[in-house]
C-alpha atoms as a PDB file:
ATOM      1  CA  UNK A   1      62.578  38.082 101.649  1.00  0.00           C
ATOM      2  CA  UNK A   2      64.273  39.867 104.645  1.00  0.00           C
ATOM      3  CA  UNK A   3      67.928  39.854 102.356  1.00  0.00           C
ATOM      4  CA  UNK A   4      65.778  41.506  99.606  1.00  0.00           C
ATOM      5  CA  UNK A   5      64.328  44.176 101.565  1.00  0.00           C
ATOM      6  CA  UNK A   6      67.923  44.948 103.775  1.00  0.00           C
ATOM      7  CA  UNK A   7      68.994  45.659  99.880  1.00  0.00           C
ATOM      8  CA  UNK A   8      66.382  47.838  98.910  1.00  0.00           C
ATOM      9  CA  UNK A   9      66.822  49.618 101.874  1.00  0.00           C
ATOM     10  CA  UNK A  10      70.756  50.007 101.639  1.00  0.00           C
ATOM     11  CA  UNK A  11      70.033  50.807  97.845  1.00  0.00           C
ATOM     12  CA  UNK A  12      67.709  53.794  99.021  1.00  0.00           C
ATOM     13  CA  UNK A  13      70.452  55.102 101.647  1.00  0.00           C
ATOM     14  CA  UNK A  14      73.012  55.021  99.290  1.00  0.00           C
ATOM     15  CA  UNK A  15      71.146  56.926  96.706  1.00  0.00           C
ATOM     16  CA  UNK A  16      69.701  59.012  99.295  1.00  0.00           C
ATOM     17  CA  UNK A  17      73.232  60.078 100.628  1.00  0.00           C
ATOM     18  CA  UNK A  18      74.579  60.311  97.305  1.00  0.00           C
ATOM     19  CA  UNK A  19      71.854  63.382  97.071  1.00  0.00           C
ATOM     20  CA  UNK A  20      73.411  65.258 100.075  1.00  0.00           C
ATOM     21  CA  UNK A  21      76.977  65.054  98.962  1.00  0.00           C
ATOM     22  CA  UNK A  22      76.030  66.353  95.490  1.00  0.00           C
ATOM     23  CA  UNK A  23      73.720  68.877  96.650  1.00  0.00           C
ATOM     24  CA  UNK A  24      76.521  70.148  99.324  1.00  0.00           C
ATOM     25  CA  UNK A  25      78.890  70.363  96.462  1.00  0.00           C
ATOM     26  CA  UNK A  26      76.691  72.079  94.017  1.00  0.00           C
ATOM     27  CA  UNK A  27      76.201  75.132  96.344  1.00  0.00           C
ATOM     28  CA  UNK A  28      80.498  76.031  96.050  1.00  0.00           C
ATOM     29  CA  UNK A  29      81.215  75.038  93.126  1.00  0.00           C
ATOM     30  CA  UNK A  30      80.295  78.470  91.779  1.00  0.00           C
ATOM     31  CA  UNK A  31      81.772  80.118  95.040  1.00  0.00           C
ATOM     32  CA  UNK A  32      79.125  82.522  95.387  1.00  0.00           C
ATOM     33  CA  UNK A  33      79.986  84.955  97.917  1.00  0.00           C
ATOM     34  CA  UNK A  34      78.228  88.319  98.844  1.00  0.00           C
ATOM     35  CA  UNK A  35      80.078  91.227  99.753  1.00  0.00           C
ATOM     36  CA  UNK A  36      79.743  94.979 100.511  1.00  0.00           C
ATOM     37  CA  UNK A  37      81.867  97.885  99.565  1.00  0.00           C
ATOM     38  CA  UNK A  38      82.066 100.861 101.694  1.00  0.00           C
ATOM     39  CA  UNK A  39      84.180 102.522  99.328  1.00  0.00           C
ATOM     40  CA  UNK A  40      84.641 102.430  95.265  1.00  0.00           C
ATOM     41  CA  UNK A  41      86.793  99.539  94.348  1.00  0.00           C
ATOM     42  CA  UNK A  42      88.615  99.266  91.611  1.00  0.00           C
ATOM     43  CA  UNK A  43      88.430  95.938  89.424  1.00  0.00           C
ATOM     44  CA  UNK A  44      90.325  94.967  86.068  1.00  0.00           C
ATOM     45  CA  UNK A  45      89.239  97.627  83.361  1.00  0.00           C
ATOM     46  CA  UNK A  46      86.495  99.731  85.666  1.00  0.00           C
ATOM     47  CA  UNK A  47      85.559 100.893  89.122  1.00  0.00           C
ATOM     48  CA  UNK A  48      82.504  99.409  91.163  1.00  0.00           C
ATOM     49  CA  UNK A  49      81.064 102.142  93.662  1.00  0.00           C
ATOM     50  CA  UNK A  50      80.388 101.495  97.167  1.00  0.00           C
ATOM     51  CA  UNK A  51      77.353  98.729  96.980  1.00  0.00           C
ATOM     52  CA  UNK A  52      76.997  95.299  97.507  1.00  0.00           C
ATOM     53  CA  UNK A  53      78.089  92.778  94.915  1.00  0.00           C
ATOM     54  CA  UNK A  54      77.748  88.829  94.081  1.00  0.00           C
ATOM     55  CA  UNK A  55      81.298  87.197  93.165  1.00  0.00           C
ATOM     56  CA  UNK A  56      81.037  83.874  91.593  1.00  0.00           C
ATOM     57  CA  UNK A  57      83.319  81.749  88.999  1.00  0.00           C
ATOM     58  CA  UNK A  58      81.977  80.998  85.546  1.00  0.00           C
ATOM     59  CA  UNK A  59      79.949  77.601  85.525  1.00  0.00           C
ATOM     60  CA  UNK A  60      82.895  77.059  83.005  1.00  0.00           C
ATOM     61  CA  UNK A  61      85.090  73.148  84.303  1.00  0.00           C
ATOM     62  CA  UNK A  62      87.756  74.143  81.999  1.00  0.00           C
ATOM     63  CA  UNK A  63      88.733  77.295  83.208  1.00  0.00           C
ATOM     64  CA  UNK A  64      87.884  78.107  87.179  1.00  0.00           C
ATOM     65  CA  UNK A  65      89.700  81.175  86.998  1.00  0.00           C
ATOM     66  CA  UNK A  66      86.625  83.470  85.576  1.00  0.00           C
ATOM     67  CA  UNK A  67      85.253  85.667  87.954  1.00  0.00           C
ATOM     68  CA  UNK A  68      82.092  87.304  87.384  1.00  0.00           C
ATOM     69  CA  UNK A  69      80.859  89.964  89.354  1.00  0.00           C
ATOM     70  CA  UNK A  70      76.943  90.703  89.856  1.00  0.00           C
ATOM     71  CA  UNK A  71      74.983  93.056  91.325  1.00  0.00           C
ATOM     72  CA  UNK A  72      73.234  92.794  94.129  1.00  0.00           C
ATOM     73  CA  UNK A  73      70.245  91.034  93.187  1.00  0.00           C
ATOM     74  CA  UNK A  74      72.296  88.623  90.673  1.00  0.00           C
ATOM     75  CA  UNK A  75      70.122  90.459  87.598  1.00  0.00           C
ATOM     76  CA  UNK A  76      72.872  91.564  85.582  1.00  0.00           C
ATOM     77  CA  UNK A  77      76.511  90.861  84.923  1.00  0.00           C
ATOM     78  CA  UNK A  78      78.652  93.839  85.761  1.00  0.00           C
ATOM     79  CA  UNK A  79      82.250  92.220  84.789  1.00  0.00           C
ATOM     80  CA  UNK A  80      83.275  89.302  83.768  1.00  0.00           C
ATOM     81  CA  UNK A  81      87.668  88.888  84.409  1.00  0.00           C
ATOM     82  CA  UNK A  82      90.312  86.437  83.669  1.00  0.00           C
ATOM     83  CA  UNK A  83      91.609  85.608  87.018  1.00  0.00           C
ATOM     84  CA  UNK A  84      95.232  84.038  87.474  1.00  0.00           C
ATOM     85  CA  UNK A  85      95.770  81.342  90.713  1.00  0.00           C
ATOM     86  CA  UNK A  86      97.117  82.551  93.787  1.00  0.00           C
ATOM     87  CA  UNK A  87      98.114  80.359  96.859  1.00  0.00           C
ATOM     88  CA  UNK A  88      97.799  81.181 100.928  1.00  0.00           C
ATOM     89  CA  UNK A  89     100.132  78.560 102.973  1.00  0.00           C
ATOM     90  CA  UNK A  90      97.462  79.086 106.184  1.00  0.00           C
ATOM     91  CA  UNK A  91      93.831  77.765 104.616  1.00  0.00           C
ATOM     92  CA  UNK A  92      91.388  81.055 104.721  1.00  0.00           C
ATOM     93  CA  UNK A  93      88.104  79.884 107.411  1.00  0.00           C
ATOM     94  CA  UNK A  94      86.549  83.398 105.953  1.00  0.00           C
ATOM     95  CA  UNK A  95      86.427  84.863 102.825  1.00  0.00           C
ATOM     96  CA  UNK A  96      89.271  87.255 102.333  1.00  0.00           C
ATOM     97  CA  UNK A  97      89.516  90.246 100.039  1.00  0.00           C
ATOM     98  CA  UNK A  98      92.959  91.790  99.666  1.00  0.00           C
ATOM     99  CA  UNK A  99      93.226  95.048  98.205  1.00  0.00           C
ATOM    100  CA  UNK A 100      96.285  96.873  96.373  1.00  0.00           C
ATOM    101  CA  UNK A 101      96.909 101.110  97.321  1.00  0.00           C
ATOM    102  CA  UNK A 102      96.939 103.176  94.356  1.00  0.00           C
ATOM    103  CA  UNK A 103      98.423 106.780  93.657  1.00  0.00           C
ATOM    104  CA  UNK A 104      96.487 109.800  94.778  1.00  0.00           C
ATOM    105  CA  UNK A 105      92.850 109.972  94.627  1.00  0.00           C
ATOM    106  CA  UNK A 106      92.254 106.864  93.165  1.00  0.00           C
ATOM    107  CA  UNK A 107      90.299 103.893  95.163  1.00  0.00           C
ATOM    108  CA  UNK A 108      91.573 100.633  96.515  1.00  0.00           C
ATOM    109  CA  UNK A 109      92.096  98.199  93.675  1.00  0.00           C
ATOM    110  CA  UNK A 110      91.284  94.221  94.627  1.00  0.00           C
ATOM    111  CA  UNK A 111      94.189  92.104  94.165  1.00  0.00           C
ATOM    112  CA  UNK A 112      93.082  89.054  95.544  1.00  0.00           C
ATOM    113  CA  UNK A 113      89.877  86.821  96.265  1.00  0.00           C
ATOM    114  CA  UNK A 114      90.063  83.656  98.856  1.00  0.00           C
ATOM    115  CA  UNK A 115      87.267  81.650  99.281  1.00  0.00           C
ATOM    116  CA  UNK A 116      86.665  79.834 102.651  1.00  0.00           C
ATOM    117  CA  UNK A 117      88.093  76.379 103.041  1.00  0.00           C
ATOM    118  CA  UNK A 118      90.293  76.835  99.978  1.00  0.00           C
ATOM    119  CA  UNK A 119      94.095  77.868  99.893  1.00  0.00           C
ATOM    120  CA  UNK A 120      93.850  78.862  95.909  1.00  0.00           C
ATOM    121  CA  UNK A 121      92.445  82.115  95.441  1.00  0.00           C
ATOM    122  CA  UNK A 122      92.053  84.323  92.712  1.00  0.00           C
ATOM    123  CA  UNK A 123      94.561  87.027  91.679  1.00  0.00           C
ATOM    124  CA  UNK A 124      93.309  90.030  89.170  1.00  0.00           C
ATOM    125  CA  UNK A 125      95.468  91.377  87.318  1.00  0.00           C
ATOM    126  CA  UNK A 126      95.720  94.612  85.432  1.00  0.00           C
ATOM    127  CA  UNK A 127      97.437  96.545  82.838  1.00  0.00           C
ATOM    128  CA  UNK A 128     100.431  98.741  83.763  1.00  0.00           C
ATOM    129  CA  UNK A 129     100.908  97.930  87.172  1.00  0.00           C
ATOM    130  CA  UNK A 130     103.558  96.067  88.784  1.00  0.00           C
END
């Protein structure tokens, strides 16, 4: 009786730890991270104004190089852009945004997008720059 019950209760930890480490993956997969713009930014094919906006990749396992790009309250989809991989040798502890100058009046455009934790990032690219 006492070997059936040590099971059960190994059973239930295992399960019950199994959970957490799901759970704790499920909240980065998408990479959801919140940031505000003082200034416009310019993204692939527009330009965001100063706000705050939600980036994420698309819930898509074939391709983690779509970044979508979300208002603040996550209510609509403001771009959705085919990202290319980019690699830091140092691993980012804080998200990092780097930014690319453009020619006279024009704002800041993002180049790259590090998540914490991860040395891949994601790289935009756009048309007729280079």
């Amino acid at each position: 009786m006492r070997i059936v019950r040590a099971i059960q209760i190994s059973m239930c930890v295992a399960i019950l730890c199994a959970t957490f480490v799901s759970a704790a993956r499920a909240d980065t997969w998408d990479r959801k991270t919140i940031v505000t713009f003082a200034d416009a930014v310019e993204i692939p094919g527009q330009v965001l104004p100063a706000g705050t906006y939600v980036f994420k990749l698309a819930n898509f396992s074939s391709d983690r190089h779509i970044v979508q790009i979300w208002n603040e309250d996550e209510t609509q989809i403001l771009a959705t852009i085919m990202a290319i991989p980019n690699y830091r040798l140092d691993v980012p502890e804080k998200t990092i945004f780097e930014f690319d100058e453009r020619r006279g009046d024009s704002p800041m455009a993002l180049h790259t997008w590090f998540y914490p934790g991860e040395s891949m990032g994601q790289e935009f690219v756009y048309r007729g720059y280079r």
